[in-house]
C-alpha atoms as a PDB file:
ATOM      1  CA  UNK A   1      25.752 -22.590   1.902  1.00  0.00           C
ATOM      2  CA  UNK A   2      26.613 -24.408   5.106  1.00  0.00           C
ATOM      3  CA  UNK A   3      28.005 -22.901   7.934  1.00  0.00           C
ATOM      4  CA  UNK A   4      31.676 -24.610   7.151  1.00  0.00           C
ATOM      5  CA  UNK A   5      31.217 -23.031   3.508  1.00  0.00           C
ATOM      6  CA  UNK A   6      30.284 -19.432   5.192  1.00  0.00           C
ATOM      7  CA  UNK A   7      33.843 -19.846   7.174  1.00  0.00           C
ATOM      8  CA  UNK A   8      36.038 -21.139   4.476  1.00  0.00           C
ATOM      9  CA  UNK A   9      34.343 -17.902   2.316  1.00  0.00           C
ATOM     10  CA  UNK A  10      35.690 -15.328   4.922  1.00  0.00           C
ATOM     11  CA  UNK A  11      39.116 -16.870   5.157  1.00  0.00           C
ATOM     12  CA  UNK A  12      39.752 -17.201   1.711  1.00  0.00           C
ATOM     13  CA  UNK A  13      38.713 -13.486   1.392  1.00  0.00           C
ATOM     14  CA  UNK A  14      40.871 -12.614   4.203  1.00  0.00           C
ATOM     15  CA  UNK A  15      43.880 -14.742   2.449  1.00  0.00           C
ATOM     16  CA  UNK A  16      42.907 -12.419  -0.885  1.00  0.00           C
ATOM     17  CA  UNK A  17      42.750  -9.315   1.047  1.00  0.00           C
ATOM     18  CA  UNK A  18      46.154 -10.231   2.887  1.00  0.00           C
ATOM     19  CA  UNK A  19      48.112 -10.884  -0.324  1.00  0.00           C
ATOM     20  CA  UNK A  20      46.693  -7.518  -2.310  1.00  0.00           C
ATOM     21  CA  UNK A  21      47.500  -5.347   0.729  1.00  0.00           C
ATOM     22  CA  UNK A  22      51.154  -7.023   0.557  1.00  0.00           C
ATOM     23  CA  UNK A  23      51.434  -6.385  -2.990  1.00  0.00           C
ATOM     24  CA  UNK A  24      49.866  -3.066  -2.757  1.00  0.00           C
ATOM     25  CA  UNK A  25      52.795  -1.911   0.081  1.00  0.00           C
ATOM     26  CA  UNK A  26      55.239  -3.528  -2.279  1.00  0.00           C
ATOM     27  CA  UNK A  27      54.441  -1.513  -4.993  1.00  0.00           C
ATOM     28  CA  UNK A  28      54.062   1.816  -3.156  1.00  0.00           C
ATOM     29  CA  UNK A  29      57.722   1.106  -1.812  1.00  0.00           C
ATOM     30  CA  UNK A  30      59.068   0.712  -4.890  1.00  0.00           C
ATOM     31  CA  UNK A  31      57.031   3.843  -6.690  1.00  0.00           C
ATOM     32  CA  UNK A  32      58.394   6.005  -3.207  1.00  0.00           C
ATOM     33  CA  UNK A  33      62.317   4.797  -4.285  1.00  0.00           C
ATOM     34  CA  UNK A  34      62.125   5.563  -7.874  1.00  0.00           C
ATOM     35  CA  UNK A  35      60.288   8.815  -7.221  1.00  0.00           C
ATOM     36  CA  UNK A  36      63.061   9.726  -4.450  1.00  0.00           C
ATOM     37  CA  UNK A  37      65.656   9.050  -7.400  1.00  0.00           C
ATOM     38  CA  UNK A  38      66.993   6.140  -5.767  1.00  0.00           C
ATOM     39  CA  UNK A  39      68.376   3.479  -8.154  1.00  0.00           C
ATOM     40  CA  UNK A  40      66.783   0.176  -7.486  1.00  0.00           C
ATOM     41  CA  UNK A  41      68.716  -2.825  -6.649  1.00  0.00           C
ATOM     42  CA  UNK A  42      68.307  -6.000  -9.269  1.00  0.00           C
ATOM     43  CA  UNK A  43      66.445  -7.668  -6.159  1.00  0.00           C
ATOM     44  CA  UNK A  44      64.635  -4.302  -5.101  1.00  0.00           C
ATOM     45  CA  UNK A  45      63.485  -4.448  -9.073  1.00  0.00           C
ATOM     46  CA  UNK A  46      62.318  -7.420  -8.599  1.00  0.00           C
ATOM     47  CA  UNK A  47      59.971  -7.436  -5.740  1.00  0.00           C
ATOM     48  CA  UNK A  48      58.869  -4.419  -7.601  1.00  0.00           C
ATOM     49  CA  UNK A  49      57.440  -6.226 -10.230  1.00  0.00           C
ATOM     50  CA  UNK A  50      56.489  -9.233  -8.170  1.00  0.00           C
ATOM     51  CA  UNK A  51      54.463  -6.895  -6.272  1.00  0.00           C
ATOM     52  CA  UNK A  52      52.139  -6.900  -9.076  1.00  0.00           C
ATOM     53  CA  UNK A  53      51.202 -10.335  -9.103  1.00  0.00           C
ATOM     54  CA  UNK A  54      50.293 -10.486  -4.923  1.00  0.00           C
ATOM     55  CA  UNK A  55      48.194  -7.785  -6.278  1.00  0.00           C
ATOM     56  CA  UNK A  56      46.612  -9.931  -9.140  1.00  0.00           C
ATOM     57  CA  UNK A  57      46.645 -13.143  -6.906  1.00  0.00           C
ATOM     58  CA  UNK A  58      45.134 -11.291  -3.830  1.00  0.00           C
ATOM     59  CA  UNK A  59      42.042  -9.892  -6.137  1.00  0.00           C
ATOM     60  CA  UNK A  60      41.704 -13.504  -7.563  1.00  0.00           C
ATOM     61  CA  UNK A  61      41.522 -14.821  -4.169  1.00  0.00           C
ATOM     62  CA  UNK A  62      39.139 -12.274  -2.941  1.00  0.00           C
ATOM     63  CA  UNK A  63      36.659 -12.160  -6.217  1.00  0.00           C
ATOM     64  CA  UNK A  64      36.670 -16.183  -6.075  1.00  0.00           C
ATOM     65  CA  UNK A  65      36.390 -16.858  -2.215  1.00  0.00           C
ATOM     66  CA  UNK A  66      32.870 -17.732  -2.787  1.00  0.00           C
ATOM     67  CA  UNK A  67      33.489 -20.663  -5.188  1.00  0.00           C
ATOM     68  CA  UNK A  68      36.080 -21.657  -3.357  1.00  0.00           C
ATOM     69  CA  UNK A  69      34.629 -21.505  -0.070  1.00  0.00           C
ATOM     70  CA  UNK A  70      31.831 -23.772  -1.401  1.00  0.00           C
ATOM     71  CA  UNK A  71      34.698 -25.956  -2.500  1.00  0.00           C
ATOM     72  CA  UNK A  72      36.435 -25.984   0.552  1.00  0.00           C
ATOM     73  CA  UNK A  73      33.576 -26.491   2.882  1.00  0.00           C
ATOM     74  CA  UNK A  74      31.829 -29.326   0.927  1.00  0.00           C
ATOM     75  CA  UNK A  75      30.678 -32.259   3.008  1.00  0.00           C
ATOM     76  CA  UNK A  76      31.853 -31.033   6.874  1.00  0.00           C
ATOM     77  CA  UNK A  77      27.896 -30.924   7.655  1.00  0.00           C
END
């Protein structure tokens, strides 16, 4: 890996990490208003549940940085 791919890597894992800690708070909100008894509002509900796929995207993004960092940095030599 050239340096370019080494750079690309650690941004697309910081991208991954971003989006999973922004699902992760999403989810946690949600869990904290439903636990409080709070009733959630249809667009409360659904970053709820969207909350779960920044999680699944962020993971992706993170487990796959190194392929895609090779991707990404191909050819800048």
């Amino acid at each position: 890996m050239n340096h370019y791919q080494k750079i690309a890597t650690v941004l697309v894992r910081a991208a991954g990490a971003a989006a999973a800690a922004v699902g992760v708070l999403g989810f946690v909100y949600g869990t904290v208003l439903v636990a409080r008894g709070t009733s959630l509002s249809p667009d409360q509900a659904e970053r709820y549940g969207s909350s779960v796929w920044y999680v699944v995207f962020g993971l992706m993004l993170f487990l796959l940085a190194r392929p895609l960092g090779r991707l990404l940095g191909r050819g800048l030599d």
